[in-house]
Protein backbone atom coordinates (compact mmCIF):
# COMPACT_ATOMS: atom_id res chain seq x y z
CA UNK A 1 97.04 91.52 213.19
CA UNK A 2 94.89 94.03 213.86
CA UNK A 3 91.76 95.24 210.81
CA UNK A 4 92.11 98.61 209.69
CA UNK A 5 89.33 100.11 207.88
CA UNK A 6 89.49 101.54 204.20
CA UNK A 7 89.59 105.07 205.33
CA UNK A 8 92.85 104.38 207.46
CA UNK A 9 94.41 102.22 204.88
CA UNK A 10 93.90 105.10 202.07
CA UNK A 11 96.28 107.27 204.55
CA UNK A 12 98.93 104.58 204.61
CA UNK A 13 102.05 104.20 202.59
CA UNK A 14 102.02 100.78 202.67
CA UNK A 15 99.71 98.07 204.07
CA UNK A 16 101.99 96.57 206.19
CA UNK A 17 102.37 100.57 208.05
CA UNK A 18 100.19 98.63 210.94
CA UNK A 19 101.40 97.26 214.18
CA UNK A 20 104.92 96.92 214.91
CA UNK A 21 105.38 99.20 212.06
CA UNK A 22 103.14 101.57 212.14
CA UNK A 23 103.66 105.47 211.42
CA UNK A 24 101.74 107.06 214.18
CA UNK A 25 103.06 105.07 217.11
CA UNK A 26 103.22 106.02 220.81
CA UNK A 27 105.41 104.01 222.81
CA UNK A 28 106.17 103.08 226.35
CA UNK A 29 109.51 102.52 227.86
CA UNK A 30 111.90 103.70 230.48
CA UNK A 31 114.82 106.04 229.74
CA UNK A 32 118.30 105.01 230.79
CA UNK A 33 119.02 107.51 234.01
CA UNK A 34 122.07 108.15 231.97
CA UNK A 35 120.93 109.45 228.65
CA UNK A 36 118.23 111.64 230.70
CA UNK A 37 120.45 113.29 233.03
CA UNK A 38 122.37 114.22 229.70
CA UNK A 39 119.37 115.43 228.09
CA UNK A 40 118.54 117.68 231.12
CA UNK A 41 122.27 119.15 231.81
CA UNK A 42 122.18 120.08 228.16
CA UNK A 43 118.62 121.23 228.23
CA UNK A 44 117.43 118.94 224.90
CA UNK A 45 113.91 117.09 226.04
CA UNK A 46 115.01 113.06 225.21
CA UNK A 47 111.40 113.76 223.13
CA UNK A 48 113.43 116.20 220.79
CA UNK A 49 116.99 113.96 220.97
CA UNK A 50 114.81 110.89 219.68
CA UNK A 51 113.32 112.70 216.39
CA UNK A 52 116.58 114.47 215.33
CA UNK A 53 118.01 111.15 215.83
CA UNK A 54 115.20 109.49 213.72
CA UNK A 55 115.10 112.44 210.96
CA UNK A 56 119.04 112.65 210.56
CA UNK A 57 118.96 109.03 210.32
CA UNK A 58 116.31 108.87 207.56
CA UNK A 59 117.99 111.39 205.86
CA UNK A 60 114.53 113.70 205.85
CA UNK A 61 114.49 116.67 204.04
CA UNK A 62 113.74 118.98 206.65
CA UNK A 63 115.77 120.78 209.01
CA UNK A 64 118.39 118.92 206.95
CA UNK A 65 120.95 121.70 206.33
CA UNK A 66 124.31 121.24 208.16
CA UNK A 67 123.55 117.94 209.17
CA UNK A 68 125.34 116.04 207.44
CA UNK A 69 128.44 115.02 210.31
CA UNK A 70 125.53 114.15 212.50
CA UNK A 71 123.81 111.85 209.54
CA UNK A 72 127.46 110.06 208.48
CA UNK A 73 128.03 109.21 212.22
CA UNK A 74 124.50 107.86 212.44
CA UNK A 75 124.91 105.93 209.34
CA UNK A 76 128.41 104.64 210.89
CA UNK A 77 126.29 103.69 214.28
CA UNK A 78 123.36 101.69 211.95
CA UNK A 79 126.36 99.69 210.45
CA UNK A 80 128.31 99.08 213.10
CA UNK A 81 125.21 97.52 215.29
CA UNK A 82 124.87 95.24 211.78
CA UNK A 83 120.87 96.42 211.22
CA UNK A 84 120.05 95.24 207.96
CA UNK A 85 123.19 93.11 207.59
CA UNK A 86 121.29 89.77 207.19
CA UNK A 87 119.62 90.83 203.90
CA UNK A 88 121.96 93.26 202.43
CA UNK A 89 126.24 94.36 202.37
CA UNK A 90 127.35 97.22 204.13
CA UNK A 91 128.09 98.83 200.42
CA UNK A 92 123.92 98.34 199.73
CA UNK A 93 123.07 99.58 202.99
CA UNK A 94 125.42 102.77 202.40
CA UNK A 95 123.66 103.45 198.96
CA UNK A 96 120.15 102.98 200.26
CA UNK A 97 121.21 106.05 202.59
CA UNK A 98 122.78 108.01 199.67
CA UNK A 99 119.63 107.33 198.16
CA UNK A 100 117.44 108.59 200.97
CA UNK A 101 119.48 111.34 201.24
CA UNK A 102 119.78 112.65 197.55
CA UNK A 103 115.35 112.57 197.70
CA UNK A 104 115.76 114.90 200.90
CA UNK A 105 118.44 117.65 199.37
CA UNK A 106 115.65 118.18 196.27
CA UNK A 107 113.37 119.47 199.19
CA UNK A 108 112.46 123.20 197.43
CA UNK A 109 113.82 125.35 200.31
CA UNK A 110 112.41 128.29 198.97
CA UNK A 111 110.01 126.96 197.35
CA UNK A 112 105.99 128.38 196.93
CA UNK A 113 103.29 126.00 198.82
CA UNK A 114 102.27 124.75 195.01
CA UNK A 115 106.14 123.42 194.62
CA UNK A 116 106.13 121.97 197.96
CA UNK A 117 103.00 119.91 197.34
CA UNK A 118 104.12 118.63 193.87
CA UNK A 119 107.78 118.05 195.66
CA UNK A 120 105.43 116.22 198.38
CA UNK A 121 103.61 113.99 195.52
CA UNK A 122 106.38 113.18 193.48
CA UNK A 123 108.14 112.30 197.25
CA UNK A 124 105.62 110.20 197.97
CA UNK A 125 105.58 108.27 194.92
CA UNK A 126 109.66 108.05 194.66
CA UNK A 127 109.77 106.54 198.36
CA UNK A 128 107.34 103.70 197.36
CA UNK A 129 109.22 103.05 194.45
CA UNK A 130 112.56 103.22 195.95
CA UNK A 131 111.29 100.78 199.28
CA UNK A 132 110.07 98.46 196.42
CA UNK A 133 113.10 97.77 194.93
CA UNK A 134 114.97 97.23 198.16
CA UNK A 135 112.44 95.34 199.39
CA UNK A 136 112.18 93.16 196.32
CA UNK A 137 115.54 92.95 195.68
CA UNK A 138 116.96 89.68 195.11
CA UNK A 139 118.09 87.50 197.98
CA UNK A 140 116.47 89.28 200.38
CA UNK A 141 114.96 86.99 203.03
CA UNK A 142 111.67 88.00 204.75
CA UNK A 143 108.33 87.57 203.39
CA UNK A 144 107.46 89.64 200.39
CA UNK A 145 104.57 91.41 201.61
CA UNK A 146 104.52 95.39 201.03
């Protein structure tokens, strides 16, 4: 695995945000012709088709309103492919989404730029606790490291 220094790790939600895992990631890898012919008759960059798929899927709090077919159907797709079926029940995975989601809808839509940073902090801190107690769950089977 590859050293990061203290400065990066300060910036990091986790330790483990490295690698395979890391936030700011840049990846290589060729598009089906398929999915980019659709992206160009409907005039949607893949770029942009891959981060509303990634944001509706984390439930993220921005651009989140009227969103919500898109995120159930996505939810339904996650399922269905059985990601995250090895360590945890369909029900779990269904409230870890609920979960996600109810942390995005208390985004402060109107709120001032002190509201947003305190939303941000408190954000912050409620995502490391909630990943925590999935993570540490009982009878969950990878290594414990977070």
């Amino acid at each position: 695995m590859k050293k990061i220094n203290t400065k990066q790790r300060s910036k990091l939600y986790f330790k483990w945000q490295t690698g395979a895992y890391a936030r700011n990631a840049q990846y290589e890898f060729i598009i089906p012709n398929q999915f980019l012919m659709l992206c160009r008759l409907t005039d949607i960059p893949p770029r942009d088709m891959l981060i509303d798929f990634m944001d509706n899927l984390a439930c993220a709090s921005w651009k989140s309103k009227d969103r919500d077919l898109a995120k159930e159907h996505l939810i339904n797709y996650f399922i269905a492919h059985g990601y995250g079926q090895r360590h945890y029940t369909e029900t779990e995975l269904r409230t870890m989404f609920k979960e996600m989601n109810a942390m995005g809808m208390l985004f402060p839509r109107h709120g001032k730029t002190k509201m947003i940073d305190l939303y941000a902090k408190w954000r912050d801190k409620q995502h490391r606790y909630w990943f925590k107690q999935w993570f540490h769950k009982p009878g969950r089977k990878l290594s414990q490291q977070a």
